[in-house]
C-alpha atoms as a PDB file:
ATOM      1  CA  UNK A   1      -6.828  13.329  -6.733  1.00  0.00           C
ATOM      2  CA  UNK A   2      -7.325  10.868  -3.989  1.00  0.00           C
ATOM      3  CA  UNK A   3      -8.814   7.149  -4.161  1.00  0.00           C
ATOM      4  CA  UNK A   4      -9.701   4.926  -0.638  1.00  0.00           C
ATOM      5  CA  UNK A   5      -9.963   1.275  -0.284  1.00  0.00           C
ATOM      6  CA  UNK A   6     -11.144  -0.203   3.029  1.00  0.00           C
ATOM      7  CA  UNK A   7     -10.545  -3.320   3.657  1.00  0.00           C
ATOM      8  CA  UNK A   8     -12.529  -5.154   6.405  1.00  0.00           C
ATOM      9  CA  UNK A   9      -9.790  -7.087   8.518  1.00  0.00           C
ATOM     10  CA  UNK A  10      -9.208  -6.712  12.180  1.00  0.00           C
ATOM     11  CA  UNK A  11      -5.071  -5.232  13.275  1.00  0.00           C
ATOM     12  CA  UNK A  12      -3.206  -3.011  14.873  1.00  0.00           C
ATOM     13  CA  UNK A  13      -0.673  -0.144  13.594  1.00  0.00           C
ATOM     14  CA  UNK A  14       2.087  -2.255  14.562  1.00  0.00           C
ATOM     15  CA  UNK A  15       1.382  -5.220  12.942  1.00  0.00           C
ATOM     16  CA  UNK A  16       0.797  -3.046   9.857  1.00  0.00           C
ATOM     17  CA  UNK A  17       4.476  -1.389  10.284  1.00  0.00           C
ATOM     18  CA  UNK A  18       5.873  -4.951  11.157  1.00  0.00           C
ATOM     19  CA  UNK A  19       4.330  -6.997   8.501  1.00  0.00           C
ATOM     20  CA  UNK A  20       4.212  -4.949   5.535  1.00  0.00           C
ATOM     21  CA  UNK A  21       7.654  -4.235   5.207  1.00  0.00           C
ATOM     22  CA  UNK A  22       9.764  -3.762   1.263  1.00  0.00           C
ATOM     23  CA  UNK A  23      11.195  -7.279   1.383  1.00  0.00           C
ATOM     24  CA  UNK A  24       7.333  -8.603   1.805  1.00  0.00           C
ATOM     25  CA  UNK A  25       5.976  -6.544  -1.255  1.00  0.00           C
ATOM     26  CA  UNK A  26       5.531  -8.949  -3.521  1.00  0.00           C
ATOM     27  CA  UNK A  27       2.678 -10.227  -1.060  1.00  0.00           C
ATOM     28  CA  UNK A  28       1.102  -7.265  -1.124  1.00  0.00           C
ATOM     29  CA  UNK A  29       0.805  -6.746  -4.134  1.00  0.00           C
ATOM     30  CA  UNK A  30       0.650  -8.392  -7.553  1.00  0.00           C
ATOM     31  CA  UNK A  31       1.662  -5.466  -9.395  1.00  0.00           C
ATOM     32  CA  UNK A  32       5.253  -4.744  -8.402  1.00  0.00           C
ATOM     33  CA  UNK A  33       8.570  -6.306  -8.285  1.00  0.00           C
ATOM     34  CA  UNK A  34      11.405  -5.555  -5.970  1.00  0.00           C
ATOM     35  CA  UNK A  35      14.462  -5.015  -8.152  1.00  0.00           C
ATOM     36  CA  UNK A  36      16.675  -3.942  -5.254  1.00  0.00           C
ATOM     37  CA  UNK A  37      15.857  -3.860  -1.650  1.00  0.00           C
ATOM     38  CA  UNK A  38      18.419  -0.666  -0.737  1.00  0.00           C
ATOM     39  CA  UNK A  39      17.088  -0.904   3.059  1.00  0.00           C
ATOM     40  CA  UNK A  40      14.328  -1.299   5.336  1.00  0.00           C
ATOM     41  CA  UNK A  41      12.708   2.334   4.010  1.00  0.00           C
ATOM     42  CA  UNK A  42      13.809   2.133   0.442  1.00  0.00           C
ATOM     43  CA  UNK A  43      13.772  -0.009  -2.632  1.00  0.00           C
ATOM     44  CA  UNK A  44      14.015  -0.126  -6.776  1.00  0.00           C
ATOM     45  CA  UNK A  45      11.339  -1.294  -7.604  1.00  0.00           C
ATOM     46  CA  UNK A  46       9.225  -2.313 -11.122  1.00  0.00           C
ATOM     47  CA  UNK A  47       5.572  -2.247 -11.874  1.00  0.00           C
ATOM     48  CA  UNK A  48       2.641  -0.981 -14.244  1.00  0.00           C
ATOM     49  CA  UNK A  49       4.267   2.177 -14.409  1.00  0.00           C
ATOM     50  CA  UNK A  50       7.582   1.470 -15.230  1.00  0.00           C
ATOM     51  CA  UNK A  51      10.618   1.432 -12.226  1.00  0.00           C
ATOM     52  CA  UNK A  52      10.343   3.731  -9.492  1.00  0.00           C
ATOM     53  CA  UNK A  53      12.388   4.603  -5.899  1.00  0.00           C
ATOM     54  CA  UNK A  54       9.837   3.206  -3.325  1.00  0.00           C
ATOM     55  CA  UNK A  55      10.073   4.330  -0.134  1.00  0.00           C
ATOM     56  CA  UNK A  56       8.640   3.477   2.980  1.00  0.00           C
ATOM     57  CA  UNK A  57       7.841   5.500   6.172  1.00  0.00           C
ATOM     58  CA  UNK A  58       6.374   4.447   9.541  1.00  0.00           C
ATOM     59  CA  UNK A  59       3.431   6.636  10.812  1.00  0.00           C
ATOM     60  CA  UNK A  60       0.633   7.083  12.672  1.00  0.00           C
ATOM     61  CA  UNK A  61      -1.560   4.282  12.628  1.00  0.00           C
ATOM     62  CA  UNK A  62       0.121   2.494   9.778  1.00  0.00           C
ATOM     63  CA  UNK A  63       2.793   3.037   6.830  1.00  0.00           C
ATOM     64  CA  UNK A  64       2.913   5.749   4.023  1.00  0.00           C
ATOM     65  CA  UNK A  65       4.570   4.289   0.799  1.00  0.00           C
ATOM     66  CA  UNK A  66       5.426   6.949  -2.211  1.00  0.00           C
ATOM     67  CA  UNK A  67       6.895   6.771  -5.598  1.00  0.00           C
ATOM     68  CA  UNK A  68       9.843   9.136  -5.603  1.00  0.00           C
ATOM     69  CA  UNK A  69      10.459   9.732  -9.327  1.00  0.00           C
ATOM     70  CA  UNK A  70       7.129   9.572 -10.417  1.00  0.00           C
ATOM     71  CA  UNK A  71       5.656  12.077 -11.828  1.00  0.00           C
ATOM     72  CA  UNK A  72       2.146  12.253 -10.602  1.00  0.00           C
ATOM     73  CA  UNK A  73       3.700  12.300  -7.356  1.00  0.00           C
ATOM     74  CA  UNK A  74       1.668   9.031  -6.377  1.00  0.00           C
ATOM     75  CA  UNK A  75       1.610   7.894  -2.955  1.00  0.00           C
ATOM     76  CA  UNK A  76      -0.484   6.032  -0.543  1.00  0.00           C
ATOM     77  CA  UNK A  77      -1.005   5.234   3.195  1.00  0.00           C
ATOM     78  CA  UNK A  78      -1.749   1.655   4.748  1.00  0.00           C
ATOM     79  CA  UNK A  79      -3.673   2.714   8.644  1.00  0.00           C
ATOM     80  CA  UNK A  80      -5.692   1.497  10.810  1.00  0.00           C
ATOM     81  CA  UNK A  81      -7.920   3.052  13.973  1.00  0.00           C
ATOM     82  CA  UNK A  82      -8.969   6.154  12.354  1.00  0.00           C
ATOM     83  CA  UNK A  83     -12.296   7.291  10.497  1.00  0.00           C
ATOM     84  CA  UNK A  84     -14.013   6.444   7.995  1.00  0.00           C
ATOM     85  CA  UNK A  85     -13.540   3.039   9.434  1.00  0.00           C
ATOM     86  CA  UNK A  86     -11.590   2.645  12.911  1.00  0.00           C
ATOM     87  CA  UNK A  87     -11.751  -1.245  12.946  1.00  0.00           C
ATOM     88  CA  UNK A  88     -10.546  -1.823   9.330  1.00  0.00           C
ATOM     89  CA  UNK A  89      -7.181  -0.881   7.279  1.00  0.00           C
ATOM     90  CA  UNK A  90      -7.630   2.020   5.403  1.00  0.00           C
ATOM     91  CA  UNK A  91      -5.643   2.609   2.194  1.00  0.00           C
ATOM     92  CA  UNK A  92      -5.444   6.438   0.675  1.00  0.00           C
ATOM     93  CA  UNK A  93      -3.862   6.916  -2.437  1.00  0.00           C
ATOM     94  CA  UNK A  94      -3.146  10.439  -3.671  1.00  0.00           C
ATOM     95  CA  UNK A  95      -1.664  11.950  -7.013  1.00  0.00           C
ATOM     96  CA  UNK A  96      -0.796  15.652  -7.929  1.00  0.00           C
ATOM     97  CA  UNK A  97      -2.902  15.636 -10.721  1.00  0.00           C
ATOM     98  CA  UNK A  98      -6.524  16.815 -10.822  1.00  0.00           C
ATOM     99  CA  UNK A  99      -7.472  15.316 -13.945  1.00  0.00           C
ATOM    100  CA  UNK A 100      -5.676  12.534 -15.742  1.00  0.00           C
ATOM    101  CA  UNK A 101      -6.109  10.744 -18.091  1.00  0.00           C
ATOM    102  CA  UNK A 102      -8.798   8.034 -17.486  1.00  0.00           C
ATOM    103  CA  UNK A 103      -6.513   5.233 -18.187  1.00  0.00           C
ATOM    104  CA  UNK A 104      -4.460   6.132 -15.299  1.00  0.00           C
ATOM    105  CA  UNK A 105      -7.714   6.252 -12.849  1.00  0.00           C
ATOM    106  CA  UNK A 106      -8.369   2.627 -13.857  1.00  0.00           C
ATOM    107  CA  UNK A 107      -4.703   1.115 -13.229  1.00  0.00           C
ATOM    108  CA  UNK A 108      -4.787   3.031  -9.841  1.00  0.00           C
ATOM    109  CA  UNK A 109      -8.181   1.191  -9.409  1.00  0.00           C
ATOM    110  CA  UNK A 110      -6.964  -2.105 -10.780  1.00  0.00           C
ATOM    111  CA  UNK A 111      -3.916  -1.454  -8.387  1.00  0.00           C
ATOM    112  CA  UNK A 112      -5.645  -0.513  -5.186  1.00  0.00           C
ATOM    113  CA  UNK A 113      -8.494  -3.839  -5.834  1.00  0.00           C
ATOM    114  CA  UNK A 114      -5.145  -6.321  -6.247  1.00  0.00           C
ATOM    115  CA  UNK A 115      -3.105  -3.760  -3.232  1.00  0.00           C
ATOM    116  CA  UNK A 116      -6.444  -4.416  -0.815  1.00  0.00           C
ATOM    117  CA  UNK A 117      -7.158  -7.994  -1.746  1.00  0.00           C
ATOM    118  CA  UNK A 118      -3.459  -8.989  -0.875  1.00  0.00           C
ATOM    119  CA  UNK A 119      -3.705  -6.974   2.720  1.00  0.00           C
ATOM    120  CA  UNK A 120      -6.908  -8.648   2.949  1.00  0.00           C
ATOM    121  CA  UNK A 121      -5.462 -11.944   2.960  1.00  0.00           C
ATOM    122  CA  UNK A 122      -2.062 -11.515   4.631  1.00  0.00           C
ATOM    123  CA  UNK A 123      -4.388 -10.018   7.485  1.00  0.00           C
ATOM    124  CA  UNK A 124      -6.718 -13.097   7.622  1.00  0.00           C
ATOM    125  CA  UNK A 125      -4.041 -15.620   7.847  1.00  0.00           C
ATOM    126  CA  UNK A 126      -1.895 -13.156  10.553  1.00  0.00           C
ATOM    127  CA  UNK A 127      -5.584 -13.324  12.628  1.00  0.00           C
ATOM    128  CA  UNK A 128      -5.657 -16.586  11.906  1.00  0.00           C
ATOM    129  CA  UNK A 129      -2.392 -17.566  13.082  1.00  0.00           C
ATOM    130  CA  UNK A 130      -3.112 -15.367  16.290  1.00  0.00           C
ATOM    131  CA  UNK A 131      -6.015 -17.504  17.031  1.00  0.00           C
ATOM    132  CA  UNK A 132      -4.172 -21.055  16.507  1.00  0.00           C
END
């Protein structure tokens, strides 16, 4: 199943890789914790859905983040300069499940509205900054 946010903020891929890095999570989002920052790609981490191996992965236009124990296989992307929107940051989310249960669709919503408000504001202040 996949889910898309787009939020409407102005950067480029490598501000995305250089900004919104494992140690800066926490900014991000409101709905995890770093436990243990192993490296620059991988961390313990705790949230909604309990305490998880979160990696992170530099790629094409952004950063793909994925939950390596989880079970639903949920992942997500963080990109900019590509369609449906090539001027915003698009976030995809995906999960190996076709149909789950419904209160699993609505923390993946309530995470992705907190995941795209956060970018949303760490993007304004970056553009902000830029301008200053």
């Amino acid at each position: 199943m996949e889910f898309f946010r787009i939020v409407k903020v102005e950067t480029q891929s490598e501000d995305i890789q250089e900004v919104l890095t494992l140690e800066n999570l926490e900014s991000m989002t409101n709905e995890m914790i770093v436990i243990d920052a192993n490296n620059e790609s991988e961390a313990s981490i705790g949230g909604i859905w309990g305490e998880f191996t979160l990696t992170r992965n530099n790629i094409r236009g952004g950063l793909r983040f994925a939950l390596l124990e989880c079970p639903n296989a949920l992942t997500w992307t963080i990109t900019t300069g590509f369609n449906p929107d090539p001027e915003a940051v698009i976030i995809h989310l995906t999960i190996n499940r076709q149909q789950p249960k419904e209160t699993f669709i609505e923390e993946i919503e309530e995470f992705l509205d907190d995941h795209s408000n956060c970018l949303q504001q760490i993007f304004k202040k970056q553009n902000v900054n830029r301008e200053a």
